[in-house]
N, C-alpha and C. Protein backbone atom coordinates (compact mmCIF):
# COMPACT_ATOMS: atom_id res chain seq x y z
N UNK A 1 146.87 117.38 111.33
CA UNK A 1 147.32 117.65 109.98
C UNK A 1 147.82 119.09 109.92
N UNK A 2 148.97 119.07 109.40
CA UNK A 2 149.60 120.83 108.91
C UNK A 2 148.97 121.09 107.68
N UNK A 3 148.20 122.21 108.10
CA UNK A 3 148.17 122.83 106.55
C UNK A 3 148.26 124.09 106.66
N UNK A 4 149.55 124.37 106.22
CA UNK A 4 149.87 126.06 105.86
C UNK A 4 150.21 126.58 104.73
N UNK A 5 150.09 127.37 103.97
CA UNK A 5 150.41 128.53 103.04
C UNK A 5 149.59 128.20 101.63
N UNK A 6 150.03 128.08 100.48
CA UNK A 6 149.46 127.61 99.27
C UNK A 6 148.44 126.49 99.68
N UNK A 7 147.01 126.44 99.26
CA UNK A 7 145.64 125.60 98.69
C UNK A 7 144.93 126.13 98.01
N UNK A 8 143.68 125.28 98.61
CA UNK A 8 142.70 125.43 97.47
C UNK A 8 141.20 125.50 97.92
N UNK A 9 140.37 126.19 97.33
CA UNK A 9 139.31 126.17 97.83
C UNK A 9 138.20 125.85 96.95
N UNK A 10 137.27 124.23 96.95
CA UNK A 10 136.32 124.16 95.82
C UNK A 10 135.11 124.91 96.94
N UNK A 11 134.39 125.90 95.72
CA UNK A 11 132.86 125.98 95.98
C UNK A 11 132.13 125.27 95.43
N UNK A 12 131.07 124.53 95.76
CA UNK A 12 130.15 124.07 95.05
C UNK A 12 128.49 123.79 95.32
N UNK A 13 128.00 124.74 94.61
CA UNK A 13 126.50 125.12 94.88
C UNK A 13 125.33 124.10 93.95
N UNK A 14 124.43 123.56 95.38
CA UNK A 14 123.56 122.96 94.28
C UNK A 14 122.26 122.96 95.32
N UNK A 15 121.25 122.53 95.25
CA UNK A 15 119.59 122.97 95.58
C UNK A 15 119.48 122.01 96.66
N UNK A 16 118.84 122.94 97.48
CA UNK A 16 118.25 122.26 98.68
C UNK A 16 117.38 120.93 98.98
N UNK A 17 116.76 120.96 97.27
CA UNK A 17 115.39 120.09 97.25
C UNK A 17 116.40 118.46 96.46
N UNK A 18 117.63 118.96 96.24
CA UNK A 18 118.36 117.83 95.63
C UNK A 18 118.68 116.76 96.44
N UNK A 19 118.06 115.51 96.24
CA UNK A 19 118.52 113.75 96.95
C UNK A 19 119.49 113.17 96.34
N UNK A 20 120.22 112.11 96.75
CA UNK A 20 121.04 111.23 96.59
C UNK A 20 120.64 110.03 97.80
N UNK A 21 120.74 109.15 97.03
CA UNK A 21 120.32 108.05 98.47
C UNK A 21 119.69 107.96 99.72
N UNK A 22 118.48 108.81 99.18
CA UNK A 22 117.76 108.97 100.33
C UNK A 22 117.82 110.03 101.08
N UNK A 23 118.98 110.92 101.15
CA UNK A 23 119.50 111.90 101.70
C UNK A 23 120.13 113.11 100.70
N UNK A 24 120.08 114.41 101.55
CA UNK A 24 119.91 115.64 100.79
C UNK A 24 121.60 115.47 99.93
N UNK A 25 121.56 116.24 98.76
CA UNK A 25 123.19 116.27 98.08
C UNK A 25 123.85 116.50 99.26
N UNK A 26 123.72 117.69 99.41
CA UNK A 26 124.41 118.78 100.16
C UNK A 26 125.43 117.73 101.44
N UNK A 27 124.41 117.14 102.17
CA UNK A 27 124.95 116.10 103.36
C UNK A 27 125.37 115.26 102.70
N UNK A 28 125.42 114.47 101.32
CA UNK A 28 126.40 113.14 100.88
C UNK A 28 127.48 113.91 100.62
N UNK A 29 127.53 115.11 100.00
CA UNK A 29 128.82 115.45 99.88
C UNK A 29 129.58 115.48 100.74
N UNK A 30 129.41 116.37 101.93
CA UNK A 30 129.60 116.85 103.27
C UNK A 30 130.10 115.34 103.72
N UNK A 31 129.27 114.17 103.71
CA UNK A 31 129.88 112.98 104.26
C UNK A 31 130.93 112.83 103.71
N UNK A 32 130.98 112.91 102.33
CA UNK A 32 132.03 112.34 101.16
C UNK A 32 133.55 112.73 101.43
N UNK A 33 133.47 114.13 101.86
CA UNK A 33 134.68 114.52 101.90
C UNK A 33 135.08 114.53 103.39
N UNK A 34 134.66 114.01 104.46
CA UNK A 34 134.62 113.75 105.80
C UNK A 34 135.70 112.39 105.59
N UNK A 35 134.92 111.34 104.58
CA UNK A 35 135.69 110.24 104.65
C UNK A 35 136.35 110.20 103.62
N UNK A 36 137.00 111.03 102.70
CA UNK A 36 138.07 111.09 102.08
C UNK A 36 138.75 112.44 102.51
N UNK A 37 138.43 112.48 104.26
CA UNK A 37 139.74 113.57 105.02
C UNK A 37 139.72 114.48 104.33
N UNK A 38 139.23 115.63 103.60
CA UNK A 38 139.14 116.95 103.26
C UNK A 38 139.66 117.29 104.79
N UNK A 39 140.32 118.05 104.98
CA UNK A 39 140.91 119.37 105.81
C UNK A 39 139.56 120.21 106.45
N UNK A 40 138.71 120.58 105.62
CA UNK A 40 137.94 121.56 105.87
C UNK A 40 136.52 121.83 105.04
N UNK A 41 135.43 121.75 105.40
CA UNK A 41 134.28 121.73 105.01
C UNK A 41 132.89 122.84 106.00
N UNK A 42 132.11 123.63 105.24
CA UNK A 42 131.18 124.78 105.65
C UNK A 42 130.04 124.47 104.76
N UNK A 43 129.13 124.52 105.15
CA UNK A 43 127.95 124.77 104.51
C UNK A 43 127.12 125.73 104.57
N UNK A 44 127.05 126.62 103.59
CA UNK A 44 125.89 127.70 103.28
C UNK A 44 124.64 127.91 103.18
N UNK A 45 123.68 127.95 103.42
CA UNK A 45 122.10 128.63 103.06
C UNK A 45 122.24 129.09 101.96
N UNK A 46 121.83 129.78 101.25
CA UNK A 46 121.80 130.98 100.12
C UNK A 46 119.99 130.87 100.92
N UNK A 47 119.86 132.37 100.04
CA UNK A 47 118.38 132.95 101.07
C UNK A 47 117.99 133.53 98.98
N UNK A 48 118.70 132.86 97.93
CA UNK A 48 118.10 133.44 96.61
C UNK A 48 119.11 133.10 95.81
N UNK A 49 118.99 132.86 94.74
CA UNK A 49 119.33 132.53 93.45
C UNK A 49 119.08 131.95 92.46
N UNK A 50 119.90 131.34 91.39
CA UNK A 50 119.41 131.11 89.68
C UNK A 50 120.34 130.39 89.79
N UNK A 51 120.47 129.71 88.49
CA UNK A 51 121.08 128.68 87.82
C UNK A 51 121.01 128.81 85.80
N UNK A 52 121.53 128.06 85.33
CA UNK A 52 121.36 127.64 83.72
C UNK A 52 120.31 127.44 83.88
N UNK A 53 119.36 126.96 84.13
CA UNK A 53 117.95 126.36 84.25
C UNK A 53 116.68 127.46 84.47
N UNK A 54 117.06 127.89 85.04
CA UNK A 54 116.37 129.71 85.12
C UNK A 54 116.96 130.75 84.57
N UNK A 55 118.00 130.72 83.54
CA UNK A 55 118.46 131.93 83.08
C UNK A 55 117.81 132.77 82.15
N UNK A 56 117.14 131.79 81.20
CA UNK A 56 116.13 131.92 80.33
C UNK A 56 114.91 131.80 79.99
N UNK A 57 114.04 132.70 79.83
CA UNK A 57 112.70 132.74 79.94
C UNK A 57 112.10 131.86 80.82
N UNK A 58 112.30 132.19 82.36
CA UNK A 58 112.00 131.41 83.38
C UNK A 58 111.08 132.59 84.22
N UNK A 59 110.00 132.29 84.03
CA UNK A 59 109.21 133.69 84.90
C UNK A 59 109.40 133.31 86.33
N UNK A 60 109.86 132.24 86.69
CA UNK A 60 109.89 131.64 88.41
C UNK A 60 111.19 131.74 88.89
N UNK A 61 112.49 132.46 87.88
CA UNK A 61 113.96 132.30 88.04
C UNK A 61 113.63 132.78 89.45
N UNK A 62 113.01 133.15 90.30
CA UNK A 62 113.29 133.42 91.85
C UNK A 62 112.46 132.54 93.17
N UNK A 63 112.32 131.62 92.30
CA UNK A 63 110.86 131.03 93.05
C UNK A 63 111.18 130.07 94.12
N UNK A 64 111.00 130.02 95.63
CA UNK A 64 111.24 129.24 96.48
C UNK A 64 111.22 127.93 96.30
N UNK A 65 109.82 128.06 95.90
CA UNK A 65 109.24 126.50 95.94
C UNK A 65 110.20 125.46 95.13
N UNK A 66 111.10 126.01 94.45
CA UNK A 66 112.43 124.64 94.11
C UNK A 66 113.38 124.52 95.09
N UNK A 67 113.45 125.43 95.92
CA UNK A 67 114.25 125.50 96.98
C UNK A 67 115.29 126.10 96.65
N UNK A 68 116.18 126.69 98.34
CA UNK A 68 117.18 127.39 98.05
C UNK A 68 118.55 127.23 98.23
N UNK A 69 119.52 127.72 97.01
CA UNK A 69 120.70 127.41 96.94
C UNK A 69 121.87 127.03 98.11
N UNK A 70 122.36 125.95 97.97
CA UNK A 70 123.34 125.63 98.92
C UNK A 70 124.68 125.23 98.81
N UNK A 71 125.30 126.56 99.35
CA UNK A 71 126.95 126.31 99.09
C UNK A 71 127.84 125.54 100.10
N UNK A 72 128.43 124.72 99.50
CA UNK A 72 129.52 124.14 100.44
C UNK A 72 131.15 124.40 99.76
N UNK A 73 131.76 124.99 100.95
CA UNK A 73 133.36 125.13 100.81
C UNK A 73 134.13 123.84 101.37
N UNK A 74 135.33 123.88 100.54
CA UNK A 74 136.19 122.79 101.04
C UNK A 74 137.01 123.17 100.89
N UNK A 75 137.81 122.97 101.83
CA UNK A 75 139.44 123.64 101.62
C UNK A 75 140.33 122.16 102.06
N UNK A 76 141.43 122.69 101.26
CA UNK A 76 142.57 121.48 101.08
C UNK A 76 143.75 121.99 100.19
N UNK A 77 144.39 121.17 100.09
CA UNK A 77 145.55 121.65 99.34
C UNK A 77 145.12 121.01 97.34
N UNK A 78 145.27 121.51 96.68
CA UNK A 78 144.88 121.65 95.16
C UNK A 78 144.39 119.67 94.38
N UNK A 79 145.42 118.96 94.96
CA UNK A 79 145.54 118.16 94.34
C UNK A 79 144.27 117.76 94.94
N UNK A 80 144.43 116.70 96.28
CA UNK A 80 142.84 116.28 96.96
C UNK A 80 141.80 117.00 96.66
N UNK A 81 141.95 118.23 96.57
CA UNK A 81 140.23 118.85 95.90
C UNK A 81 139.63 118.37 94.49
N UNK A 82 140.86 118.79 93.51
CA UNK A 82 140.92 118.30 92.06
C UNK A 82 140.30 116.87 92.43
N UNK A 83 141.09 116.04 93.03
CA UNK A 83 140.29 114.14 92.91
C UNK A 83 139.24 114.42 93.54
N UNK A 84 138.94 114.90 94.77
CA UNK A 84 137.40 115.17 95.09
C UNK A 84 136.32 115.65 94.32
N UNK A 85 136.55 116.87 93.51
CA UNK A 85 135.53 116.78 92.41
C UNK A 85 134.50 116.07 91.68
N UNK A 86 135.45 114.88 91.11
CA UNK A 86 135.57 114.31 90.23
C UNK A 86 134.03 113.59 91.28
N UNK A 87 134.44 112.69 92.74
CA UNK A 87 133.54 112.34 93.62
C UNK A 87 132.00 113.30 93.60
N UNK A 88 132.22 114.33 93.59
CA UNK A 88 131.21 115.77 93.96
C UNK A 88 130.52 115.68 92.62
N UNK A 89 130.91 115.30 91.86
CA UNK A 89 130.52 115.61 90.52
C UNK A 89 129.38 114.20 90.26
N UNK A 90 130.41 113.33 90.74
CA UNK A 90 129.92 111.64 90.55
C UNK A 90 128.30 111.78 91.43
N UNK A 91 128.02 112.44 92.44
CA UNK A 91 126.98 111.82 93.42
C UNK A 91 125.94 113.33 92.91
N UNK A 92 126.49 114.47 92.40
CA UNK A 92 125.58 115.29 91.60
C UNK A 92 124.69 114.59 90.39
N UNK A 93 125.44 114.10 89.58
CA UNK A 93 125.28 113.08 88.03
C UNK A 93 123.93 112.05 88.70
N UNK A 94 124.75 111.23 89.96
CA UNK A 94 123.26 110.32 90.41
C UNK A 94 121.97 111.02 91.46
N UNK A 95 122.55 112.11 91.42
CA UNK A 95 121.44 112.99 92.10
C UNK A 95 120.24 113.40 90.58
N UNK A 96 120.65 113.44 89.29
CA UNK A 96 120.53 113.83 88.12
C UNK A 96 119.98 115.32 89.07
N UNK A 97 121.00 116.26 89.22
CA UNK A 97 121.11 117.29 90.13
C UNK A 97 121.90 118.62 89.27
N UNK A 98 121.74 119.37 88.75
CA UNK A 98 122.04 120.59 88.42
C UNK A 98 122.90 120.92 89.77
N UNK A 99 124.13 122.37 89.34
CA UNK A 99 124.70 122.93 89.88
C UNK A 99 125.92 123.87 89.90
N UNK A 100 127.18 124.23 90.38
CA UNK A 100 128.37 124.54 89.88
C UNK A 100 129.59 124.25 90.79
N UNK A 101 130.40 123.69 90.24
CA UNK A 101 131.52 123.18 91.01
C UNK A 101 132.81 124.62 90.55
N UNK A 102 133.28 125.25 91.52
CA UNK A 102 134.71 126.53 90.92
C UNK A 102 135.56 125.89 91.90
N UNK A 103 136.55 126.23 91.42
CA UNK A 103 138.37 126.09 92.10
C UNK A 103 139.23 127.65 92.42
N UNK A 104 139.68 127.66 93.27
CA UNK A 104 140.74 129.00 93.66
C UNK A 104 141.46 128.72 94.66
N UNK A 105 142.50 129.29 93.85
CA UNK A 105 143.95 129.07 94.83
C UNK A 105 144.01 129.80 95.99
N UNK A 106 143.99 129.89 97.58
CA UNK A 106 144.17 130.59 98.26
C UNK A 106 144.88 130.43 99.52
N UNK A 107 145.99 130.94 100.29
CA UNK A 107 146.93 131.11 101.02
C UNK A 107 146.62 130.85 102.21
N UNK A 108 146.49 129.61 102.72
CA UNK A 108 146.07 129.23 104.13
C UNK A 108 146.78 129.64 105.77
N UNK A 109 146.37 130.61 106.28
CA UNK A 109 147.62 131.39 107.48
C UNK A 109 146.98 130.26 108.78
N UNK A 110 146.11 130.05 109.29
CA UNK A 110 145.94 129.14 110.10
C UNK A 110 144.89 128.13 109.65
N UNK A 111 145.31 127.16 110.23
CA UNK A 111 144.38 125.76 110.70
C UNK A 111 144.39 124.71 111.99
N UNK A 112 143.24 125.06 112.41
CA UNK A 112 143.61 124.18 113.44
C UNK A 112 143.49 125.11 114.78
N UNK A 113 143.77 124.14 115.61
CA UNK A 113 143.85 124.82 116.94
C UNK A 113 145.46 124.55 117.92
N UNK A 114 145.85 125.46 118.68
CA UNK A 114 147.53 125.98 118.24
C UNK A 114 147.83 124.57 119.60
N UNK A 115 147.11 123.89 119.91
CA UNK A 115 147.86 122.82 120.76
C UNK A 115 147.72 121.34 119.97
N UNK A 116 146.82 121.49 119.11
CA UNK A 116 146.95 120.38 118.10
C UNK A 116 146.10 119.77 118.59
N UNK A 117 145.26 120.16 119.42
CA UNK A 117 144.16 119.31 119.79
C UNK A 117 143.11 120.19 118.74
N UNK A 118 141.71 119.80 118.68
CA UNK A 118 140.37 119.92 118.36
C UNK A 118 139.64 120.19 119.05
N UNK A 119 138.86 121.88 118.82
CA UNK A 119 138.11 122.16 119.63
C UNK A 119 136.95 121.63 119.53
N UNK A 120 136.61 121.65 120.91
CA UNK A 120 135.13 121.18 121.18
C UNK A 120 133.81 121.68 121.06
C-alpha cells in the first residue's frame, strides 16, 4: 500500500482493566483495525493518568488498582479512520468502557519498507 503525504492520525485511550469479549479493549481494537486494513497501528502503556470519571472529587484520581491508561495510534488516510471510529467507539459502548477517541491531520513522509517488502 502507498501511503504518502496528507492523513490522519486517531488516538484513542482507554483502561487496561477494560474487556470486550473476553478479551482486553485495547487488543479488540488492535484486531479491529488489522481486519479492516488500517495502514498502521502502536500501542502505548501510559505509567498514570485520569479521565471524566476522576476529575472530580475523586481522592483515587491516581490509583493503580483501576489500571493503567492505554493508548493506541492509528494512522491512515482521514476518511478510513473517520469509519473506523465509529467501529472503536461501537466495541468501547459494549465494553460499557470509558475513554477518548481525537483526530489530527498529519503529513505522512514514509511508510513502509523501500523494496515493498515487510520487515521481519
Amino acid at each position: 500500500m502507498k501511503l504518502i503525504g496528507l492523513g490522519a492520525k486517531i488516538k484513542i485511550t482507554v483502561g487496561e482493566n477494560d474487556f470486550v469479549y473476553n478479551r482486553p479493549l485495547f487488543e479488540a481494537i488492535v484486531f479491529a483495525a488489522k481486519k479492516y486494513k488500517i495502514a498502521g497501528v502502536t500501542v502505548y502503556k501510559g505509567i498514570m493518568g485520569y479521565g471524566e470519571e476522576n476529575l472530580h472529587n475523586n481522592p483515587k484520581a491516581f490509583s493503580s488498582s483501576e489500571g493503567f491508561p492505554i493508548n493506541i495510534e492509528l494512522v491512515d488516510i482521514q476518511e478510513r479512520l473517520t469509519d473506523f471510529a465509529v467501529i472503536a467507539q461501537g466495541l468501547m459502548d459494549k465494553a460499557d468502557a470509558g475513554g477518548l477517541i481525537t483526530m489530527e491531520n498529519i503529513e505522512i513522509i514514509r511508510y513502509g519498507h523501500p523494496s515493498g517488502k515487510a520487515e521481519i
